[in-house]
Protein backbone atom coordinates (compact mmCIF):
# COMPACT_ATOMS: atom_id res chain seq x y z
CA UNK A 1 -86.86 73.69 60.12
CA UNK A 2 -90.23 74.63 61.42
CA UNK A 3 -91.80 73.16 64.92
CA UNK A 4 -93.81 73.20 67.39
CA UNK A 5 -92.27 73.10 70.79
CA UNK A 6 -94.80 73.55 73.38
CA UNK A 7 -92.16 73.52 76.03
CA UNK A 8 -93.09 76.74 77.48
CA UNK A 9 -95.13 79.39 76.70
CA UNK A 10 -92.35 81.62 75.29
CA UNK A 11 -91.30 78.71 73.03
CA UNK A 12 -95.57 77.71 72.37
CA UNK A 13 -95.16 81.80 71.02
CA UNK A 14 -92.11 81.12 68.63
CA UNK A 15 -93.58 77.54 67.21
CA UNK A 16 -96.82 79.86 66.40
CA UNK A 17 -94.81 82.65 65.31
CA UNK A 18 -92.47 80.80 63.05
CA UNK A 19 -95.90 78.19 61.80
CA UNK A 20 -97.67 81.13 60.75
CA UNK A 21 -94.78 83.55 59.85
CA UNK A 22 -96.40 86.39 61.86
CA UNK A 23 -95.04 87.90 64.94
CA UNK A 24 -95.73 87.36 68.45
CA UNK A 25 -96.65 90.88 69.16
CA UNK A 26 -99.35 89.64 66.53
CA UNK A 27 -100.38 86.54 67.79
CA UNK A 28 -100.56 88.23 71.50
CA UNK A 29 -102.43 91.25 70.54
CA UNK A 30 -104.81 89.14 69.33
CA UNK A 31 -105.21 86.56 72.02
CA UNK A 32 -105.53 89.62 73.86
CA UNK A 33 -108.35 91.27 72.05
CA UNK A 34 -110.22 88.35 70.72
CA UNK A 35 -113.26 87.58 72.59
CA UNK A 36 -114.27 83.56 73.28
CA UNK A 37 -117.41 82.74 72.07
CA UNK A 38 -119.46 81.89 74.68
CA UNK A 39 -121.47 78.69 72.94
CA UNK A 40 -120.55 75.91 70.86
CA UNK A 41 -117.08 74.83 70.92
CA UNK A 42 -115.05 78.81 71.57
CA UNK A 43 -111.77 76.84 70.71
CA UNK A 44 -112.41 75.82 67.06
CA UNK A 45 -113.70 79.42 66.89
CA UNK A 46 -111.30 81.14 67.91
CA UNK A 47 -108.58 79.09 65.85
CA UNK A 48 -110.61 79.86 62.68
CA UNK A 49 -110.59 83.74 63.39
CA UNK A 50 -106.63 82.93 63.84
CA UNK A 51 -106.18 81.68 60.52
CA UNK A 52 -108.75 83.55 58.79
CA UNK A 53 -106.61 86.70 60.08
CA UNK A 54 -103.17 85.13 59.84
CA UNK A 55 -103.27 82.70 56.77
CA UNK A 56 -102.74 78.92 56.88
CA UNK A 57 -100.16 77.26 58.67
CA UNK A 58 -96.05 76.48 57.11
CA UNK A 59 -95.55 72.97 56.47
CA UNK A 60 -94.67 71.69 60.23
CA UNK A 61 -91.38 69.43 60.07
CA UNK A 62 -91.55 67.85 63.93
CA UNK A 63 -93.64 67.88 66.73
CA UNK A 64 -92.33 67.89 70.09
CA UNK A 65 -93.95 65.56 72.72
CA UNK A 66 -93.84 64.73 76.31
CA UNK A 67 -93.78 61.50 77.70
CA UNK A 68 -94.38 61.51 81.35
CA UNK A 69 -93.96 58.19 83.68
CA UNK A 70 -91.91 56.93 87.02
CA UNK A 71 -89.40 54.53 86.88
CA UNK A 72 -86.45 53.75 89.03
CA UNK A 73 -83.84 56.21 89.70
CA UNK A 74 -81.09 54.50 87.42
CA UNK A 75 -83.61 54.86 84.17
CA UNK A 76 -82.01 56.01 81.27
CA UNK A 77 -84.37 55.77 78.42
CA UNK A 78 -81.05 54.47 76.23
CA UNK A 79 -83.54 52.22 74.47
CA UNK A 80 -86.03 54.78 73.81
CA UNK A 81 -89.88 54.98 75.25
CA UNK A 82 -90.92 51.46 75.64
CA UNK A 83 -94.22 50.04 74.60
CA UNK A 84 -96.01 48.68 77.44
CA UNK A 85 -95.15 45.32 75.87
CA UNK A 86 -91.38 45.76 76.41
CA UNK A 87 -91.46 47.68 79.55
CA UNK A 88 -93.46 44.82 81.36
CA UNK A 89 -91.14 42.74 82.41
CA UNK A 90 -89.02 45.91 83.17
CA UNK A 91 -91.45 47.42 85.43
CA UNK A 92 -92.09 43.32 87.04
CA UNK A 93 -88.15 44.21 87.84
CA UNK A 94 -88.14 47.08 88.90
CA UNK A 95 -91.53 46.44 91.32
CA UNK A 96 -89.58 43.38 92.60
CA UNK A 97 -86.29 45.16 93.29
CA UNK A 98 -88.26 47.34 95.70
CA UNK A 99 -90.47 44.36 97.67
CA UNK A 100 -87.07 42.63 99.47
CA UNK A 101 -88.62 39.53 100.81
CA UNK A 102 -89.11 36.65 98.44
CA UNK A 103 -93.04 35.71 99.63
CA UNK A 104 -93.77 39.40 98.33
CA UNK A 105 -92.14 39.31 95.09
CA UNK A 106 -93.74 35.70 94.32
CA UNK A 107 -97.37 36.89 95.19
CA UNK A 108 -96.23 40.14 92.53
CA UNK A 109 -95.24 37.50 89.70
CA UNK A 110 -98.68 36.02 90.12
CA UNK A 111 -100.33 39.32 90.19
CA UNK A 112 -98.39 40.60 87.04
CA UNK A 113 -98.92 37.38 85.11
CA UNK A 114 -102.52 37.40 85.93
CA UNK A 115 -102.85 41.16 84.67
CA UNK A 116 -101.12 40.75 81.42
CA UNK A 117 -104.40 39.29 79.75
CA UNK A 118 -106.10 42.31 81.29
CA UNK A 119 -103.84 44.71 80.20
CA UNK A 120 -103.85 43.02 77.05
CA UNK A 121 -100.28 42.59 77.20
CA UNK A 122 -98.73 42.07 74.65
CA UNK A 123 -101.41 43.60 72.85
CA UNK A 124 -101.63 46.59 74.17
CA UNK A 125 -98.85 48.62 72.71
CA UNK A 126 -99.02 52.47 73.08
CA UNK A 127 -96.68 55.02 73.73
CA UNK A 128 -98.35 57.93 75.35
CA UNK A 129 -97.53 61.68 75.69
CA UNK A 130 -98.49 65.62 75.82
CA UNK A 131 -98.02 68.26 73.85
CA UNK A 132 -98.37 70.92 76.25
CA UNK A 133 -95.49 70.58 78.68
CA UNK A 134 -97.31 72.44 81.61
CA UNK A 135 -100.71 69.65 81.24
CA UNK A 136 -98.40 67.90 83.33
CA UNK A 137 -98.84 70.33 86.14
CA UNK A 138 -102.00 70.82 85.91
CA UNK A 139 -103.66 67.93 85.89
CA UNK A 140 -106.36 68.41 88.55
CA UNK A 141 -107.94 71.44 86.78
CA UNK A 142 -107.77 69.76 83.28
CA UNK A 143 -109.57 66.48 85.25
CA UNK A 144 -107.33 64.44 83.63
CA UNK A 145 -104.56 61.69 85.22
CA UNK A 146 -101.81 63.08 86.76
CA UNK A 147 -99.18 60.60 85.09
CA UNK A 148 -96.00 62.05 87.61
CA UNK A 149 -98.16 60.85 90.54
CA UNK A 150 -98.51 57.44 89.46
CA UNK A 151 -99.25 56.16 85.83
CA UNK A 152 -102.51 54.33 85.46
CA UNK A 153 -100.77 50.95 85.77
CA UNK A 154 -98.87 50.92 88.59
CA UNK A 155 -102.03 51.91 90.51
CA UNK A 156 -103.47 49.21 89.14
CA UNK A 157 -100.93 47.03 89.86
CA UNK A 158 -100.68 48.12 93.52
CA UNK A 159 -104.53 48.36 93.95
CA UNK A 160 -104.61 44.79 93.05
CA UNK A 161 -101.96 43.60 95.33
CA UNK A 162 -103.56 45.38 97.92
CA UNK A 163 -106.97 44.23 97.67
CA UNK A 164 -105.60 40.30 96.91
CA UNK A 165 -103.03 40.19 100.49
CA UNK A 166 -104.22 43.20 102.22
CA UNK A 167 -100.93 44.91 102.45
CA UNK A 168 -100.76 48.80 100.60
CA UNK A 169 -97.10 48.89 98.89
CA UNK A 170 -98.20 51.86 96.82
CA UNK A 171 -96.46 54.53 99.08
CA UNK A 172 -93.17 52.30 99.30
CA UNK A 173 -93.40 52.01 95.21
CA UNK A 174 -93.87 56.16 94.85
CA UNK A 175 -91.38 56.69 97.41
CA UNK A 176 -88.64 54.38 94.92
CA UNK A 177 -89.99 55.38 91.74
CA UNK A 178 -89.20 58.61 90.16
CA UNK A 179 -91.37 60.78 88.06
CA UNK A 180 -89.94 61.27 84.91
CA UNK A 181 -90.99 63.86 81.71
CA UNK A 182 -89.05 62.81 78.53
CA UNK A 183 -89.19 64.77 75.62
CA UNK A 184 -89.07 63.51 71.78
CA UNK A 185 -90.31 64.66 68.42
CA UNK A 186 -92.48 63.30 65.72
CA UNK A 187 -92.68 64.42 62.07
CA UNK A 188 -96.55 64.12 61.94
CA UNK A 189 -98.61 66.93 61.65
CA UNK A 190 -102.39 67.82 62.52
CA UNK A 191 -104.13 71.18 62.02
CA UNK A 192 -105.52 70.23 65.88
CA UNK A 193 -102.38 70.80 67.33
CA UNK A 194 -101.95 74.42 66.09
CA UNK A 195 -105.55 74.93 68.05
CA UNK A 196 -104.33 73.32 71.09
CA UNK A 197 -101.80 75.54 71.39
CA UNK A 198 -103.22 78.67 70.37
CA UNK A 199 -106.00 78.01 73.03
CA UNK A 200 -103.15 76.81 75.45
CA UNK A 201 -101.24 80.62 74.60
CA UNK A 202 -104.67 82.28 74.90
CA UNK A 203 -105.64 80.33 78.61
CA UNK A 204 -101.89 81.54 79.79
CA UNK A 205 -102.67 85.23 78.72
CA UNK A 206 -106.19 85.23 80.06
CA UNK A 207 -105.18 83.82 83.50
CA UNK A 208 -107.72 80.99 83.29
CA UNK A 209 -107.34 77.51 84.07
CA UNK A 210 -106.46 75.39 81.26
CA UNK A 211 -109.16 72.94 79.89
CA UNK A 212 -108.88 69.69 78.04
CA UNK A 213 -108.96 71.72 74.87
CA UNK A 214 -105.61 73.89 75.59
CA UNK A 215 -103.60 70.15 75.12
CA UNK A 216 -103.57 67.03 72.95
CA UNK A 217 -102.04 63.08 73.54
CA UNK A 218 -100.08 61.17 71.15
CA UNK A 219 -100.27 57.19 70.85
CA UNK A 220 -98.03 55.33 69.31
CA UNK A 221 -97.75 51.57 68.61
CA UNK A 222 -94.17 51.71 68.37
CA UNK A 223 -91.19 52.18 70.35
CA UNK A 224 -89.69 55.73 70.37
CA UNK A 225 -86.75 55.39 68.89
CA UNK A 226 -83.13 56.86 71.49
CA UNK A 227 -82.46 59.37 68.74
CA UNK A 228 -85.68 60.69 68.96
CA UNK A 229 -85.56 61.75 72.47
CA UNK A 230 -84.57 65.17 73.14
CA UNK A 231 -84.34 65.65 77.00
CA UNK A 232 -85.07 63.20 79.86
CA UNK A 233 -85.78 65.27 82.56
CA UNK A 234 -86.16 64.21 86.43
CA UNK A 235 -88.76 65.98 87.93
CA UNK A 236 -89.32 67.02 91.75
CA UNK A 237 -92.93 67.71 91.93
CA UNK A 238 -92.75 70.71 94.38
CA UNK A 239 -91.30 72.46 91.51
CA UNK A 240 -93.11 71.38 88.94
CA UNK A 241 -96.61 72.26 91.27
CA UNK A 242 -95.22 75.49 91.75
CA UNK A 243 -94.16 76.40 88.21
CA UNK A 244 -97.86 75.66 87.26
CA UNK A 245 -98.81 78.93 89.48
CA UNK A 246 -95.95 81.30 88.37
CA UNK A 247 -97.59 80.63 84.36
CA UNK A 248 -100.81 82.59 85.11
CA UNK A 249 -99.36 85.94 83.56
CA UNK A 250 -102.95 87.89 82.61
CA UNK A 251 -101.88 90.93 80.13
């Protein structure tokens, strides 16, 4: 079976390796050597020197992905990754679980009610995730959201509560919820992907900081099914911050 695992950057190496049956001596030597154009877009360039030099790509069976939220401490994912449709009333739960006295967790109810129409619950249905494990950990460079934080809705959720009774229960939610990264695999395959991680590999090698070109999301409609989860992970973000450093390995 052939896949790309961006877990890490030894197994980002072995996906390309095994993708593009080359080694990773190979695909080092010439991340290494390959200079980025400095105009236009230098990541489609440099993938197209790739596969002009290596061949095209092995039929790709899975895809991993990471799905990165906060939930309580008891989450188990046993029913998969939740569509923001099912995990509403979940997260109302969870939210009320944490604010004790009953005035608080009424004037939530309202809040959450009000919000599904503008969260277009149940509309709104996606499943989101990475494929480049360490985007998580470097959010602030990439200038994208740093889902282990907080997750867009929660914000929104407590930013509204906030600004509606005055009273900030954002630190009390963070403080309850814990940052999750859960990893699953999908059987659909884009050419992109390959480029994401080549310029991910190349980034790594170079000791740069990684750009919004080094990763790529997924979006699904769907749940993701239990037996397509690999790994739930719990993550202390001390560690995870401090991995991101340790991965700058110029040649």
């Amino acid at each position: 079976m052939i896949e790309l695992n961006c877990e890490s950057i030894d197994s980002t190496f072995e996906s390309m390796s095994s993708i593009y049956g080359v080694s990773v001596d190979d695909i080092r030597s010439f991340l290494i050597q390959h200079p980025l154009a400095e105009t236009g877009e230098p990541y489609k360039e440099l993938f197209a020197s790739f596969e002009k030099r290596f061949g095209s790509p092995r039929k790709v069976d899975r895809v991993y992905w990471f799905h990165l939220t906060r939930s309580s401490p008891e989450a188990d994912f046993k029913s998969g990754i939740l569509t923001l449709t099912e995990a509403w009333p979940i997260l109302q739960k969870n939210l009320e679980n944490i604010l004790c006295e009953p005035i608080k967790r009424e004037r939530l109810s309202q809040i959450m009610a009000g919000m599904k129409a503008e969260y277009h619950v149940p509309s709104r249905k996606n499943v989101c995730a990475i494929l480049v494990k360490e985007a998580a950990s470097r959010s602030e460079e990439m200038r994208t959201r740093d889902y282990l934080k907080i997750p867009d809705v929660i914000e929104a959720i407590c930013n509204k509560y906030q600004n509606q009774y005055g009273e900030d229960i954002q630190n009390k939610v963070l403080k309850s919820f814990v940052p999750y990264i859960v990893k699953f695999w999908d059987d659909k395959w884009k050419s992109d992907y390959a480029k994401a991680a080549l310029f991910y590999l190349r980034s790594i090698l170079h000791g740069e900081d990684l750009s919004f070109d080094a990763n790529r999301c997924f979006f699904s409609e769907w749940n993701i099914p239990k037996d397509r989860i690999v790994t739930v992970e719990k993550v202390h973000l001390h560690h995870i911050r401090k991995f991101s450093h340790t991965s700058r390995c110029p040649p």
